[in-house]
C-alpha atoms as a PDB file:
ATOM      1  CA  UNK A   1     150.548 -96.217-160.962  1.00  0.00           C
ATOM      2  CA  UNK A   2     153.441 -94.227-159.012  1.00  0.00           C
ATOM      3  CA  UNK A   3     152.710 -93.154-155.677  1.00  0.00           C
ATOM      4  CA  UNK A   4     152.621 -89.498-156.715  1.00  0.00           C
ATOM      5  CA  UNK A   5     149.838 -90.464-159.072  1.00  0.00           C
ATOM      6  CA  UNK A   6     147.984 -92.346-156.474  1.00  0.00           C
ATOM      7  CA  UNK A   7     147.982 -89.633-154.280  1.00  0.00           C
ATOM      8  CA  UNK A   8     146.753 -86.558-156.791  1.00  0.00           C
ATOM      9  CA  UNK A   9     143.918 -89.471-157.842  1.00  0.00           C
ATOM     10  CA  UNK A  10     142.919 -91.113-154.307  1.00  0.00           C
ATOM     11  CA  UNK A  11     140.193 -89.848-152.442  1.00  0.00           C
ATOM     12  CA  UNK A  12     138.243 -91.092-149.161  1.00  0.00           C
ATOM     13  CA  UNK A  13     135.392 -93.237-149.748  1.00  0.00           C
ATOM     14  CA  UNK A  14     132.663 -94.521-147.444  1.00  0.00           C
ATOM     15  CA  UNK A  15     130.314 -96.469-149.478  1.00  0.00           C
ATOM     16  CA  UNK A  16     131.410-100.138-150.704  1.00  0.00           C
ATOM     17  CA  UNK A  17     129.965-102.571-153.144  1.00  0.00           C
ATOM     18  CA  UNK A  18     129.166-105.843-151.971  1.00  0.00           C
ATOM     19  CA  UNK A  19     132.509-107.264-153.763  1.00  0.00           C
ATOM     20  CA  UNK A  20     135.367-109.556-152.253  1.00  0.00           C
ATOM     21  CA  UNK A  21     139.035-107.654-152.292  1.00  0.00           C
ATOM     22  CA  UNK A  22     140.420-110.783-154.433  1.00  0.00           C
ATOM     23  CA  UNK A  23     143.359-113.312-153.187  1.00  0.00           C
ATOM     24  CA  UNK A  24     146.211-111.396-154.931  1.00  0.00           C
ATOM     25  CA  UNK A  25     144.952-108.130-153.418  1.00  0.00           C
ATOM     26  CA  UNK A  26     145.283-109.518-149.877  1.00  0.00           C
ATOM     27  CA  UNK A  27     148.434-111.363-150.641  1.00  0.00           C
ATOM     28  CA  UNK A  28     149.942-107.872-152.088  1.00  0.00           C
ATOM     29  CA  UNK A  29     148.841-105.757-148.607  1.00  0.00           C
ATOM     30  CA  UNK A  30     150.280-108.213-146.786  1.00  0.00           C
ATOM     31  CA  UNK A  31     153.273-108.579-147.831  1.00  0.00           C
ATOM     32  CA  UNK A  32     153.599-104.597-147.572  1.00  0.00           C
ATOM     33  CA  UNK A  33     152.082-104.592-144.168  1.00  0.00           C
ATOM     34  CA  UNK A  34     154.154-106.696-142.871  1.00  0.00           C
ATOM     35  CA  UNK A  35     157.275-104.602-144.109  1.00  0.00           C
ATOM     36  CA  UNK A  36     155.533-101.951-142.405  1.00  0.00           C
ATOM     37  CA  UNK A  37     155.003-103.792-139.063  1.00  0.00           C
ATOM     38  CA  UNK A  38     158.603-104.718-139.285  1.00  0.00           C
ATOM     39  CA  UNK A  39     159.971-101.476-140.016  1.00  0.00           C
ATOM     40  CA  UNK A  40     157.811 -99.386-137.788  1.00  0.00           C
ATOM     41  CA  UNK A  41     157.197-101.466-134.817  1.00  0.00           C
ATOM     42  CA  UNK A  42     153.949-101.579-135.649  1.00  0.00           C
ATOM     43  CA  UNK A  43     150.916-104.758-135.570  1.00  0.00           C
ATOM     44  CA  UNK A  44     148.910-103.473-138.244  1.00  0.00           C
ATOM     45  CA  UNK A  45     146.213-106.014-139.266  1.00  0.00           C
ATOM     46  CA  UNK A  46     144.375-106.876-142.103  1.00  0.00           C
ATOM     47  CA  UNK A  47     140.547-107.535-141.214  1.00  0.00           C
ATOM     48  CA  UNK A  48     138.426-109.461-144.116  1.00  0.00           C
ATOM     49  CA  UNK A  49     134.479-110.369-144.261  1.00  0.00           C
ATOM     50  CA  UNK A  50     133.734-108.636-140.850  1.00  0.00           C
ATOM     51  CA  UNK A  51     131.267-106.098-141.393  1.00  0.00           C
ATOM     52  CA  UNK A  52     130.150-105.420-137.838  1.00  0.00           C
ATOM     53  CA  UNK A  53     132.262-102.644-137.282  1.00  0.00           C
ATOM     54  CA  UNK A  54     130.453-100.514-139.508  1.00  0.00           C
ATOM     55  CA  UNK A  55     126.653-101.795-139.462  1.00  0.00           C
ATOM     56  CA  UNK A  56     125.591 -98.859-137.266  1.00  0.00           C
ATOM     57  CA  UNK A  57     127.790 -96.478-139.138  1.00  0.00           C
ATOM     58  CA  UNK A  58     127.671 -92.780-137.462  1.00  0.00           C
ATOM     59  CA  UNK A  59     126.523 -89.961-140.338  1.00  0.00           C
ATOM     60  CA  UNK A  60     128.474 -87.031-140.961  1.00  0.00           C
ATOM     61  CA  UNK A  61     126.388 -84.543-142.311  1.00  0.00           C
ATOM     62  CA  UNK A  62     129.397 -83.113-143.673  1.00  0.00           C
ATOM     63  CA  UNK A  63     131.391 -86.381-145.063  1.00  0.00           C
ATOM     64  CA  UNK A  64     128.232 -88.900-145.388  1.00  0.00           C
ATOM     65  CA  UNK A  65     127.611 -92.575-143.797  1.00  0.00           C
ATOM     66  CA  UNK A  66     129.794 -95.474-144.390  1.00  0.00           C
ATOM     67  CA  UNK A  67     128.119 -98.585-146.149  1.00  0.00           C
ATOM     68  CA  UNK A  68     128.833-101.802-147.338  1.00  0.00           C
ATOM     69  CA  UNK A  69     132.599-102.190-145.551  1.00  0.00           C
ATOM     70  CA  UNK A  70     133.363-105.183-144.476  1.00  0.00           C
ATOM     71  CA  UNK A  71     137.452-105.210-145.223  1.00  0.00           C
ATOM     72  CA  UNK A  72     139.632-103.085-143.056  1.00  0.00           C
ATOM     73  CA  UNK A  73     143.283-102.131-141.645  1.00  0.00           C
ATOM     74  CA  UNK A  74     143.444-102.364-137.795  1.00  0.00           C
ATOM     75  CA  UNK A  75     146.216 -99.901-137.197  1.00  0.00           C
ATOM     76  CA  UNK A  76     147.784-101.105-134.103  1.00  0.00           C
ATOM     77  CA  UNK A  77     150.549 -99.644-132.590  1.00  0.00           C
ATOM     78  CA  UNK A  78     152.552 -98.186-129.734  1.00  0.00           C
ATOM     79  CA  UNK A  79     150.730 -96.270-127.327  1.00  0.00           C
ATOM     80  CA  UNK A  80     151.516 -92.370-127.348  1.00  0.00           C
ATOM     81  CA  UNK A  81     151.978 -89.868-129.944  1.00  0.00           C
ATOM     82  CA  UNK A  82     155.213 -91.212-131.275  1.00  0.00           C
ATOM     83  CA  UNK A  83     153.147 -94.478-132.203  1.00  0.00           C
ATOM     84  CA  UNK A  84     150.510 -92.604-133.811  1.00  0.00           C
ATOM     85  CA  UNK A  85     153.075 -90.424-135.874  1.00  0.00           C
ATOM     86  CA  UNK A  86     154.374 -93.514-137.154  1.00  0.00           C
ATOM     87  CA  UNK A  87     151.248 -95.263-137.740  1.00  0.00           C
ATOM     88  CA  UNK A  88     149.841 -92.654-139.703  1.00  0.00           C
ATOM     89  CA  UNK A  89     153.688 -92.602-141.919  1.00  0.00           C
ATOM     90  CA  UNK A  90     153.028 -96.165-142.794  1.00  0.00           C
ATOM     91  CA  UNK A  91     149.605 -96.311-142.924  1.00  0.00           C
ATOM     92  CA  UNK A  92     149.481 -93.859-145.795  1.00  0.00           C
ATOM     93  CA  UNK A  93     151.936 -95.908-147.195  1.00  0.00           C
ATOM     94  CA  UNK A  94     149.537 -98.722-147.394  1.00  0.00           C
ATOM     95  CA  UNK A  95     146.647 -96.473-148.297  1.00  0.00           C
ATOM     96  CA  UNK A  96     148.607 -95.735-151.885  1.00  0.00           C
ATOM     97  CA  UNK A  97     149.103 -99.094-152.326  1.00  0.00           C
ATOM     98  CA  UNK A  98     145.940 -99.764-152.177  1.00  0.00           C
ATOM     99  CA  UNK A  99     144.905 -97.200-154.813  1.00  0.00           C
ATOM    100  CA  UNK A 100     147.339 -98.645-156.924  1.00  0.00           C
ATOM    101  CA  UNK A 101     145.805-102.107-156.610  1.00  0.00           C
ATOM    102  CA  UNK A 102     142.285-100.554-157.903  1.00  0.00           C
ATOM    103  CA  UNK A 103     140.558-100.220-154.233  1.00  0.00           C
ATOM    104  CA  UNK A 104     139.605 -97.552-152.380  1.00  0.00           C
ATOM    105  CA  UNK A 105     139.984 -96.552-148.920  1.00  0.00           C
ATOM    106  CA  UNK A 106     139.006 -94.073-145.968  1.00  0.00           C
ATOM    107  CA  UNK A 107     141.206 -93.420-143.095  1.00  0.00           C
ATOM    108  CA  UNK A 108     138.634 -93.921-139.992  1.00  0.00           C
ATOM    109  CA  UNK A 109     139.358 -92.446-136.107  1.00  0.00           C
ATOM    110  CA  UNK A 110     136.159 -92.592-133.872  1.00  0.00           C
ATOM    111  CA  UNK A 111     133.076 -93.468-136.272  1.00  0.00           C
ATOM    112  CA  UNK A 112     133.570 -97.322-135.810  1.00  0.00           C
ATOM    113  CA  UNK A 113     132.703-100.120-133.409  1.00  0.00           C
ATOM    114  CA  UNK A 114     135.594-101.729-131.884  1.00  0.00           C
ATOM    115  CA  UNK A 115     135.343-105.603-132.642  1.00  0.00           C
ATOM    116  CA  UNK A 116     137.977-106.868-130.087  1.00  0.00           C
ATOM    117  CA  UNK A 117     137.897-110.523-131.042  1.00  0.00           C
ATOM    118  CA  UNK A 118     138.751-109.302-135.145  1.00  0.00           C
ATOM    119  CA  UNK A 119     142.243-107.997-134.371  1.00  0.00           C
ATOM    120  CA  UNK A 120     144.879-108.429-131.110  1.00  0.00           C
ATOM    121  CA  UNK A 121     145.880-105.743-129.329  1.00  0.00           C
ATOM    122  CA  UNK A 122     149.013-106.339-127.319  1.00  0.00           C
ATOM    123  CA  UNK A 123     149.744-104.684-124.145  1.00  0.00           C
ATOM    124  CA  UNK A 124     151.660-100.949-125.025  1.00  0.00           C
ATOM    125  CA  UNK A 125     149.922-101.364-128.099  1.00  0.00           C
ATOM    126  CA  UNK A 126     146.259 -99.270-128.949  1.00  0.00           C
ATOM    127  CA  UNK A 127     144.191 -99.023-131.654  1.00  0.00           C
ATOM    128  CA  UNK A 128     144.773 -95.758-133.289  1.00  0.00           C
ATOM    129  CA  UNK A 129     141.853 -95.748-136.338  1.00  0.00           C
ATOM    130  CA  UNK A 130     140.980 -98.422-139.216  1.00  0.00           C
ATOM    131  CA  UNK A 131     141.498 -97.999-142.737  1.00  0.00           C
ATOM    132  CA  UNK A 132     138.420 -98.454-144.499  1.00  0.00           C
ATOM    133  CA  UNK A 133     139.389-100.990-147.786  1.00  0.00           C
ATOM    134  CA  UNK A 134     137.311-102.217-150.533  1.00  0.00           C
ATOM    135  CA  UNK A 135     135.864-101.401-153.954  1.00  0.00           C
ATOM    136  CA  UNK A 136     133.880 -97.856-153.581  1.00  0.00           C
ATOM    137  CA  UNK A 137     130.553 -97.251-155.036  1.00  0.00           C
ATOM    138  CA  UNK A 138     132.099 -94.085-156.454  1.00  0.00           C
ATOM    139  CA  UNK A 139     136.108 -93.099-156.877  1.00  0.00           C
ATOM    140  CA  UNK A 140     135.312 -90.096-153.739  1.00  0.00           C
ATOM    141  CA  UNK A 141     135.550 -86.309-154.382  1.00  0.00           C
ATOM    142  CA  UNK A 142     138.605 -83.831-153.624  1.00  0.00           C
ATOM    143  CA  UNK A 143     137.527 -81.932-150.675  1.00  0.00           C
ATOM    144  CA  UNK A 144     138.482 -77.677-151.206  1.00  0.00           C
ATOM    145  CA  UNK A 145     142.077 -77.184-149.911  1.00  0.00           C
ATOM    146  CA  UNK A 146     141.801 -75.148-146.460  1.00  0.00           C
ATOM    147  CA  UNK A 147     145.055 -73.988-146.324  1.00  0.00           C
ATOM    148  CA  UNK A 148     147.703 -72.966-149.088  1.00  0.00           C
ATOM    149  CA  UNK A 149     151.649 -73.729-149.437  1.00  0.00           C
ATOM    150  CA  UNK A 150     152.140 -70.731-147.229  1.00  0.00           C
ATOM    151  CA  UNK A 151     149.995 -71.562-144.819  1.00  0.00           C
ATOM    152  CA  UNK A 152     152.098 -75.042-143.886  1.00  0.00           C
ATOM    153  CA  UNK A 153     155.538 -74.002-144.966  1.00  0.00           C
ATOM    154  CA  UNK A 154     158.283 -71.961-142.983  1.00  0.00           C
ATOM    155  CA  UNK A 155     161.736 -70.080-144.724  1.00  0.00           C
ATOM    156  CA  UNK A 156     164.086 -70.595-141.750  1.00  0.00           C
ATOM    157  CA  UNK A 157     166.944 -70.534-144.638  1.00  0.00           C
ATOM    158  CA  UNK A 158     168.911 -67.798-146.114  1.00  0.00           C
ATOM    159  CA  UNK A 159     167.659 -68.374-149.323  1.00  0.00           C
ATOM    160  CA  UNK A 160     165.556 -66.225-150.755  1.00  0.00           C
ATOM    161  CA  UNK A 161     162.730 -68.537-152.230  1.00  0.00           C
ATOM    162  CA  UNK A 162     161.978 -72.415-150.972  1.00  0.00           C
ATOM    163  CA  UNK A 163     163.756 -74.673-153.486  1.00  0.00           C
ATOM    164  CA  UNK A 164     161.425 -76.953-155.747  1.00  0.00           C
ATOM    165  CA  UNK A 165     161.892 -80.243-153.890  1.00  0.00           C
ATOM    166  CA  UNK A 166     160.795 -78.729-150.878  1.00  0.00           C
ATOM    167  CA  UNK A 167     157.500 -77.219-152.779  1.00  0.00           C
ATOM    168  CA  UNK A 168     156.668 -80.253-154.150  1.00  0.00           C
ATOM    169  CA  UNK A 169     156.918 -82.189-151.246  1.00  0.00           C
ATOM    170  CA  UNK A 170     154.896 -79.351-148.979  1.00  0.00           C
ATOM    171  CA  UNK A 171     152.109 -79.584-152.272  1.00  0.00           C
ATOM    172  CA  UNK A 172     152.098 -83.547-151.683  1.00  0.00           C
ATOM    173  CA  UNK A 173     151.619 -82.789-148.407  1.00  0.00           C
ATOM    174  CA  UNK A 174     148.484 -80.656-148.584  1.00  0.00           C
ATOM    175  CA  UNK A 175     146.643 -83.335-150.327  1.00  0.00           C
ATOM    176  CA  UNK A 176     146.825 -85.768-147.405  1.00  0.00           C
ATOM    177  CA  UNK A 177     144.424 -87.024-145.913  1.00  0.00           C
ATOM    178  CA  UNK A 178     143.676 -85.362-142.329  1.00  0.00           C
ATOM    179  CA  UNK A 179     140.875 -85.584-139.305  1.00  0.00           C
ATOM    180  CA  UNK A 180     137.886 -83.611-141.283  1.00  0.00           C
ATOM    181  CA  UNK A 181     140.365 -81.744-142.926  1.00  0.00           C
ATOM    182  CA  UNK A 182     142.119 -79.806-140.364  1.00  0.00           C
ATOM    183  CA  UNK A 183     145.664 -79.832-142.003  1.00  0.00           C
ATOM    184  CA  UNK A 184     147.166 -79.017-138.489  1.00  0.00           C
ATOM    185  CA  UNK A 185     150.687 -78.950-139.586  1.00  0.00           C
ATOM    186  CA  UNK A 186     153.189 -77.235-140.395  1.00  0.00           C
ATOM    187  CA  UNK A 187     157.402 -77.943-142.581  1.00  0.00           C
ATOM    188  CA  UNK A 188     159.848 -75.921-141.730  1.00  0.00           C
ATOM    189  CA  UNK A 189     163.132 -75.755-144.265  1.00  0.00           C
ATOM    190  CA  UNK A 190     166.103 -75.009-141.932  1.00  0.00           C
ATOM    191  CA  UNK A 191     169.331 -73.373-143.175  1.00  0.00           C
ATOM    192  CA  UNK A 192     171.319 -76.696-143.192  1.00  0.00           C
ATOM    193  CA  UNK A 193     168.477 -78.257-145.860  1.00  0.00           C
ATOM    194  CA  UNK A 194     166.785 -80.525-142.590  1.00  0.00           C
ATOM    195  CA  UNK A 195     163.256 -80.440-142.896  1.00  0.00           C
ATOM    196  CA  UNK A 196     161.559 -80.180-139.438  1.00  0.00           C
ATOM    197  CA  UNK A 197     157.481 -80.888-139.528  1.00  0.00           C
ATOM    198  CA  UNK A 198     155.323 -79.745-136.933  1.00  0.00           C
ATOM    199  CA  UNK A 199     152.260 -81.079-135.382  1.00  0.00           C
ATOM    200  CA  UNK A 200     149.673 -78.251-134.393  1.00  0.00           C
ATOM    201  CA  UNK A 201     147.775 -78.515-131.554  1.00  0.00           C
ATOM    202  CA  UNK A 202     144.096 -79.569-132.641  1.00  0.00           C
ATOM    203  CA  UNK A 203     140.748 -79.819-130.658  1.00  0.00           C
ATOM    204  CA  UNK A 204     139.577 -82.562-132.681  1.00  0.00           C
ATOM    205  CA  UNK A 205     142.574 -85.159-131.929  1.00  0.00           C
ATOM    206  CA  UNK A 206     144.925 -86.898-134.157  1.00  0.00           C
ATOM    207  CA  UNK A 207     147.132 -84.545-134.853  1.00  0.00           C
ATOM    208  CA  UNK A 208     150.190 -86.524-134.827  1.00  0.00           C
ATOM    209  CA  UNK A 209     148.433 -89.241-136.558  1.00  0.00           C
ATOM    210  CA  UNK A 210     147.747 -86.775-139.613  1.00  0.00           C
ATOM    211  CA  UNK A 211     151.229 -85.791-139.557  1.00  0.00           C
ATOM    212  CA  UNK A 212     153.073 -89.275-139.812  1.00  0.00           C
ATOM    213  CA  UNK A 213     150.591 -89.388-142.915  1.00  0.00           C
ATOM    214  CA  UNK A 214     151.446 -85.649-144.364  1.00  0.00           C
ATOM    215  CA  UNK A 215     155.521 -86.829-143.881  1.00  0.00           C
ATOM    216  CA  UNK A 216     154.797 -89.425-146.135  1.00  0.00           C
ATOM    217  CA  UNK A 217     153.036 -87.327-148.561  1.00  0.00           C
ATOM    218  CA  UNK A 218     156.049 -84.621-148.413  1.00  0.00           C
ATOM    219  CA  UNK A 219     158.366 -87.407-149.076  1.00  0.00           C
ATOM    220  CA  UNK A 220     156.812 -88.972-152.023  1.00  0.00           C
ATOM    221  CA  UNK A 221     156.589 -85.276-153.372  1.00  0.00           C
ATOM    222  CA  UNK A 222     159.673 -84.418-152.345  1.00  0.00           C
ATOM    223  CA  UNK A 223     161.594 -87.069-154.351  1.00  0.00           C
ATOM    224  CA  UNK A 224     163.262 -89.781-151.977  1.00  0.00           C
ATOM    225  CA  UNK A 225     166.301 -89.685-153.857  1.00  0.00           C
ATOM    226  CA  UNK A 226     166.471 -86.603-152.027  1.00  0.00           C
ATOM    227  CA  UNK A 227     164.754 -86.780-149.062  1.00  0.00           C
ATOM    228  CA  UNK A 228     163.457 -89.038-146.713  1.00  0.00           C
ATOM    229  CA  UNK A 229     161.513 -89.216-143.201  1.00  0.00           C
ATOM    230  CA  UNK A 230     165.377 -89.749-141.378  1.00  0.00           C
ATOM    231  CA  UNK A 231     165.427 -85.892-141.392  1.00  0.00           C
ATOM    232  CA  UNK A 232     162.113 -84.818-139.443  1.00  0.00           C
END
């Protein structure tokens, strides 16, 4: 499965079957989370068999009540918005990976109890969500699109139409994953081709969390033979 598949087929999940991750699953996102950690600066953790984080599971009306997770990413990183942009870049990263290994996943920001003694936290560092991981009870649904391409995307270019990279990255983009689907962002095309995105300022928090996450998207969709993160 190619990332751009994983993304158009991966949806957030919150209920788990009782069912271990395997030994060549954890091997394979650790070996990408540690690439991650190394080239983000990051201390993203993989947390196995601990399922008190989630006993007591708060329920959205709205998105439903997390069961049965017992495996989960600890995304650790600098403190500040500049951490959380980047933890959310290579978090996603790891979330298509793990659609690609068969599992499912659900980015998680507040609805969680903190288990200090499962993960390290080193000073400058904080805990900026989990990543839910495991085999769901059901694949998840595709939650209705709030906001269209022009909604999200900005002509700062002479050109008279957005070129197709830059479409089908901004299209990648608006499938990401975001804090109850607030898709507070915005990419702006610029007239030398640079690609500036835009956190917008959200009530609800993680805003630049959910961008680092829709760069990634844009990227994939985008084509990294043509573009890559460098240029935000």
């Amino acid at each position: 499965m190619t990332e751009i598949e994983a993304i158009k087929v991966r949806h957030s999940v919150r209920k788990y079957l009782d069912k271990p991750i395997g030994a060549e699953n954890i091997e394979a996102i650790q070996e990408c989370m540690a690439l991650c950690n190394r080239e983000g600066g990051l201390h993203f953790q993989l947390v196995t068999d601990e399922p008190k984080a989630f006993r007591n599971g708060v329920d959205w009306p709205k998105y439903g009540k997390f069961e049965g997770v017992s495996n989960y990413i600890a995304v650790v990183a600098p403190k500040g918005s500049g951490g959380s942009e980047v933890a959310g870049y290579y978090g996603e990263k790891l979330v298509l990976l793990l659609q690609a290994l068969g599992l499912n996943s659900c980015w998680v920001g507040g609805t969680f109890k903190k288990v200090k003694e499962a993960y390290s936290v080193e000073q400058g560092e904080e805990l900026k969500a989990v990543i839910a991981v495991g085999y769901g009870k059901t694949q998840g649904v595709q939650h209705p699109q709030k906001k269209t391409v022009a909604d999200v995307a900005v002509n700062k270019s002479s050109a008279a139409s957005f070129p197709d990279w830059f479409l089908n990255g901004v299209e990648a983009a608006l499938l990401a994953p975001t804090a109850v689907n607030q898709q507070r962002f915005k990419f702006v095309l610029h007239e030398d081709g640079r690609v500036e995105a835009q956190a917008k300022f959200s009530i609800i928090g993680y805003a630049h969390l959910d961008l680092g996450i829709a760069k990634y998207h844009f990227e994939v969709g985008a084509g990294k033979e043509i573009f890559d993160r460098t240029s935000l």
